[in-house]
Protein backbone atom coordinates (compact mmCIF):
# COMPACT_ATOMS: atom_id res chain seq x y z
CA UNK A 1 88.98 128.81 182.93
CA UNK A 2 88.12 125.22 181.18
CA UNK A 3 84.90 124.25 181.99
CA UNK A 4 84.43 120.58 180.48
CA UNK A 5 81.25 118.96 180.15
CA UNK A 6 80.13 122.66 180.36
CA UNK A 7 75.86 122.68 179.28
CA UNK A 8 74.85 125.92 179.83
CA UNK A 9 77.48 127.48 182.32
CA UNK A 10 76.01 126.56 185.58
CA UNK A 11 79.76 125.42 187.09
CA UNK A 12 81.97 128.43 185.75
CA UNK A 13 79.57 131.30 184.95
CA UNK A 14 79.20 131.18 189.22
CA UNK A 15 82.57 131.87 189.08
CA UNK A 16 83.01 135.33 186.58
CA UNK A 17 84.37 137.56 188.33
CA UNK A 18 87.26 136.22 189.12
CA UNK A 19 87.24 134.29 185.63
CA UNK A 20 87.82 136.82 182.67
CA UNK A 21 87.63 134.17 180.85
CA UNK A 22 85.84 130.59 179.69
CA UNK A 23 86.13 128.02 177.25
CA UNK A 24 83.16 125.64 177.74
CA UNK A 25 83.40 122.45 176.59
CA UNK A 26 80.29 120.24 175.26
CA UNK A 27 78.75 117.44 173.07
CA UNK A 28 75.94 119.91 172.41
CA UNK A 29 76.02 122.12 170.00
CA UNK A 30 72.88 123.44 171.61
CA UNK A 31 74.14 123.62 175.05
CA UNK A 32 77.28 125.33 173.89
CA UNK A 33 74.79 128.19 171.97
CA UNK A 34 72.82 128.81 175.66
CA UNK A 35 76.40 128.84 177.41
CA UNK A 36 77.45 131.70 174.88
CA UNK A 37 74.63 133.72 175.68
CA UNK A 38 74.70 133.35 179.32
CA UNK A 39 78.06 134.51 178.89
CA UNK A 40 77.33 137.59 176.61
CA UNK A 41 74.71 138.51 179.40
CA UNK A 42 77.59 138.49 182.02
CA UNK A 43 80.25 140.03 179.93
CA UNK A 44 82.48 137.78 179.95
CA UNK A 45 85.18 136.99 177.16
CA UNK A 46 84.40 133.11 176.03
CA UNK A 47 84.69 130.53 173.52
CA UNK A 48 83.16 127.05 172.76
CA UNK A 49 84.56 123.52 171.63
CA UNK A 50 81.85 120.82 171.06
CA UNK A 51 82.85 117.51 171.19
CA UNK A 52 83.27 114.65 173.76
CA UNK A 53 86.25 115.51 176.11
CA UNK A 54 89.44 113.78 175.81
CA UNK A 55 88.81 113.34 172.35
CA UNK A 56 88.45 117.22 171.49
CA UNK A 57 91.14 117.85 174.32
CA UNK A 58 93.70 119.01 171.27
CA UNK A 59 91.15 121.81 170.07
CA UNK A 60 91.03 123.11 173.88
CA UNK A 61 93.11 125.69 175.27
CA UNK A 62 95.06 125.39 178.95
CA UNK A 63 93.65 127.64 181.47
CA UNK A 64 94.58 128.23 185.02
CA UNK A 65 91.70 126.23 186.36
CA UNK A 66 90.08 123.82 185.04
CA UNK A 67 86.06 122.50 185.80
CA UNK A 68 84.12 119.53 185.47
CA UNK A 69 80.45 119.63 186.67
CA UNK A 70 78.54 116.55 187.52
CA UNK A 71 80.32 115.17 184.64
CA UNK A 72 82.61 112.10 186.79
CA UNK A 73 79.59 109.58 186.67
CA UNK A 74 79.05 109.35 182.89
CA UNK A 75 82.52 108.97 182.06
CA UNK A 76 82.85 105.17 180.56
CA UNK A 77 86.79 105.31 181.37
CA UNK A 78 87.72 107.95 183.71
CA UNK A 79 91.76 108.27 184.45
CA UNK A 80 92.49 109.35 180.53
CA UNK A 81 89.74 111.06 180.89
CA UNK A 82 91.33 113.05 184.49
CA UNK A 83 94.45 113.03 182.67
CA UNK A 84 93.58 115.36 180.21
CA UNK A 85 92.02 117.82 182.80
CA UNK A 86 94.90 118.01 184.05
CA UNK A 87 97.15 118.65 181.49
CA UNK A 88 95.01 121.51 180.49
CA UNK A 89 95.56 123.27 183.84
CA UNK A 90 97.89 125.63 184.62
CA UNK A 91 97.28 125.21 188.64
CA UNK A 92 94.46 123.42 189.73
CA UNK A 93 91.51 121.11 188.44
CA UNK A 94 87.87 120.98 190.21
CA UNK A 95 85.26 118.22 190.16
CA UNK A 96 81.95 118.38 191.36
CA UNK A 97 79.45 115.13 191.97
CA UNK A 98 76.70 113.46 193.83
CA UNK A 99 78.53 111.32 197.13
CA UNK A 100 76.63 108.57 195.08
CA UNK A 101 75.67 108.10 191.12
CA UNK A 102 72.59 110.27 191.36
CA UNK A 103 70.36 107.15 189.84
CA UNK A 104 71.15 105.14 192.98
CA UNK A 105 68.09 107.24 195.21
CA UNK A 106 65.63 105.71 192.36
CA UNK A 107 66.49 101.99 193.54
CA UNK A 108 63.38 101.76 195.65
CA UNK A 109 61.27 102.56 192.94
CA UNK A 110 62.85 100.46 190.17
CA UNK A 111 62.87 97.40 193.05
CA UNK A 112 58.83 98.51 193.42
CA UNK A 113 57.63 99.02 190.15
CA UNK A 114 59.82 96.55 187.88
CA UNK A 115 61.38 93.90 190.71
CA UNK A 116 64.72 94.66 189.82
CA UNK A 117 67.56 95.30 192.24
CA UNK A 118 69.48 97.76 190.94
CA UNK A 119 73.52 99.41 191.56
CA UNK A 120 73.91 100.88 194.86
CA UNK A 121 77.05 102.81 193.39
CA UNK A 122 79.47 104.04 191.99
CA UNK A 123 80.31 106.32 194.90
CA UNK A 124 82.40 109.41 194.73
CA UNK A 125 85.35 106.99 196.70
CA UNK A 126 85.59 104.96 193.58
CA UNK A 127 86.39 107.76 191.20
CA UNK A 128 88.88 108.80 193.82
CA UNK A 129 90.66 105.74 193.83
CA UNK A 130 90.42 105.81 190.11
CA UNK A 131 92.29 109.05 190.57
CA UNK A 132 94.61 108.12 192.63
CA UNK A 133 96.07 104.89 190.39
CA UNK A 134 96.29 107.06 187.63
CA UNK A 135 99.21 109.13 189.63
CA UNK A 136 96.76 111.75 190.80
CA UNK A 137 96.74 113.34 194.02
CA UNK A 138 93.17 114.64 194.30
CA UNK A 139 91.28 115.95 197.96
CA UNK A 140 87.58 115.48 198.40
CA UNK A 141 85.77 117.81 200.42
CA UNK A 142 82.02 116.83 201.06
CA UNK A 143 78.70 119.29 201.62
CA UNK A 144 75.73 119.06 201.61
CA UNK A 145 73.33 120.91 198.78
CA UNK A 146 69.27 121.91 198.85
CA UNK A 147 67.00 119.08 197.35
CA UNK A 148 67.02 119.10 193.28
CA UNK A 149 63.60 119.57 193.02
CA UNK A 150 62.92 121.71 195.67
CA UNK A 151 60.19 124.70 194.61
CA UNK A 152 58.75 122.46 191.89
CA UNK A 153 55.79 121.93 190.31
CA UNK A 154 54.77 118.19 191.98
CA UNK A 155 53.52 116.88 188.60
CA UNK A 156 57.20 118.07 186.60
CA UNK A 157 58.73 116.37 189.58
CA UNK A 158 56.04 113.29 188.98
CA UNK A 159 56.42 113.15 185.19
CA UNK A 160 60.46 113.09 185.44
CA UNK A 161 60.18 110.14 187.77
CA UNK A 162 57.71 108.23 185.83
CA UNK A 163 60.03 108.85 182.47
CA UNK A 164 63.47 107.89 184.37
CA UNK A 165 61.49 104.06 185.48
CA UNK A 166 60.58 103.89 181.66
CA UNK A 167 57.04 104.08 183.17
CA UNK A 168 53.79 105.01 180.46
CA UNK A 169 51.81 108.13 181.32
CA UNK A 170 49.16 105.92 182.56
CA UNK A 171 51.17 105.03 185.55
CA UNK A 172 52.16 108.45 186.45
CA UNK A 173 49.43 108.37 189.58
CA UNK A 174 50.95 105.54 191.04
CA UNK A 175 54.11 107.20 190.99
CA UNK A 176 53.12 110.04 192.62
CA UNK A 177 51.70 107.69 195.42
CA UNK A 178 55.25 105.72 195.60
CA UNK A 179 56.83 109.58 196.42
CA UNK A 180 55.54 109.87 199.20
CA UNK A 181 55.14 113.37 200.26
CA UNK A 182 58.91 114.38 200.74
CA UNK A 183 60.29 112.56 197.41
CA UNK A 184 63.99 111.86 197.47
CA UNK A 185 64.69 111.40 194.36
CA UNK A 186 68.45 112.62 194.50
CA UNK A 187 71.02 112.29 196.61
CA UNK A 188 71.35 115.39 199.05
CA UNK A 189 75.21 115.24 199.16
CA UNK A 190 77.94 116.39 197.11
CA UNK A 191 81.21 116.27 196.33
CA UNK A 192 84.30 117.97 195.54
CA UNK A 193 87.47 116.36 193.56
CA UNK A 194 90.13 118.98 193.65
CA UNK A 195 94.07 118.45 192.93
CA UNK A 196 96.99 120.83 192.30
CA UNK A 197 98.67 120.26 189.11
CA UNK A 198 102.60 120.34 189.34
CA UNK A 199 104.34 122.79 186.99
């Protein structure tokens, strides 16, 4: 397995066993170093290329499957991007993401706290169609997935929110007053890009 845009595992360590074997992918050098250990811990054979994917793409092997994990959104151009998944997979690749750019559920707060209006999008649909005029074939399946911050400490959840509005520490009360007592601070739908590759 190719797991691009890898961090520390979280996409294919779920999956060992059946994978006997990973190749993580990362601009961090750091993330790469807590991917090999997670993968020590579970046994599993692995090695790491760090660099920004397509342009380390060359240095990667081709595995069977190939992953990409909340990855899609901060991809400035995405079909050469796709493309090189795919010619790195022997059957199939799989892409996981937010239905909507995870930012989007922190529109109330920018509009609130700053006046500004800001993206409702992109939307998973849009990197499908992206997909789909690069020649690729891809299925989404939807689901839904537990709240990000669920069993969190309220004042990590607080001090996250206050840093993503650019927000000083002095205003970190007022935040937690704008959360209400449910915050929704990410979207609580997901999405999966999957498509076959043709030998």
């Amino acid at each position: 397995m190719l797991d691009v845009g890898a961090g520390a595992g979280a996409a294919s360590l779920a999956l060992v066993p059946p994978a006997a074997r990973i190749v993580g992918v990362d601009e961090s050098a750091t993330m790469l170093e807590a991917f090999a250990a997670a993968a020590d811990e579970r046994g599993v054979r692995h090695s790491e290329v760090c660099g920004r994917w397509p342009d380390v793409a060359p240095s990667a092997p081709d595995a069977d499957v190939v992953v990409c994990h909340h990855v899609f959104y901060n991809v400035a151009t995405l079909a050469p991007f796709a493309l090189a998944l795919s010619d790195h997979a022997g059957r199939r690749v799989v892409a996981e993401l937010t239905a909507v750019h995870p930012q989007t559920s922190l529109n109330p707060l920018w509009r609130r706290f700053h006046g500004l209006e800001r993206p409702s999008g992109p939307r998973a649909e849009d990197a499908l169609a992206v997909l789909a005029e690069a020649g690729i074939e891809a299925h989404l399946e939807r689901f839904g997935r537990p709240p990000r911050w669920s069993g969190r400490d309220r004042a990590e959840v607080v001090a996250f929110v206050r840093r993503q509005l650019c927000l000083p520490l002095d205003r970190e009360a007022e935040v937690d007053d704008a959360l209400g007592a449910e915050p929704a601070i990410a979207p609580d739908e997901a999405v999966t890009l999957w498509w076959d590759v043709r030998p």
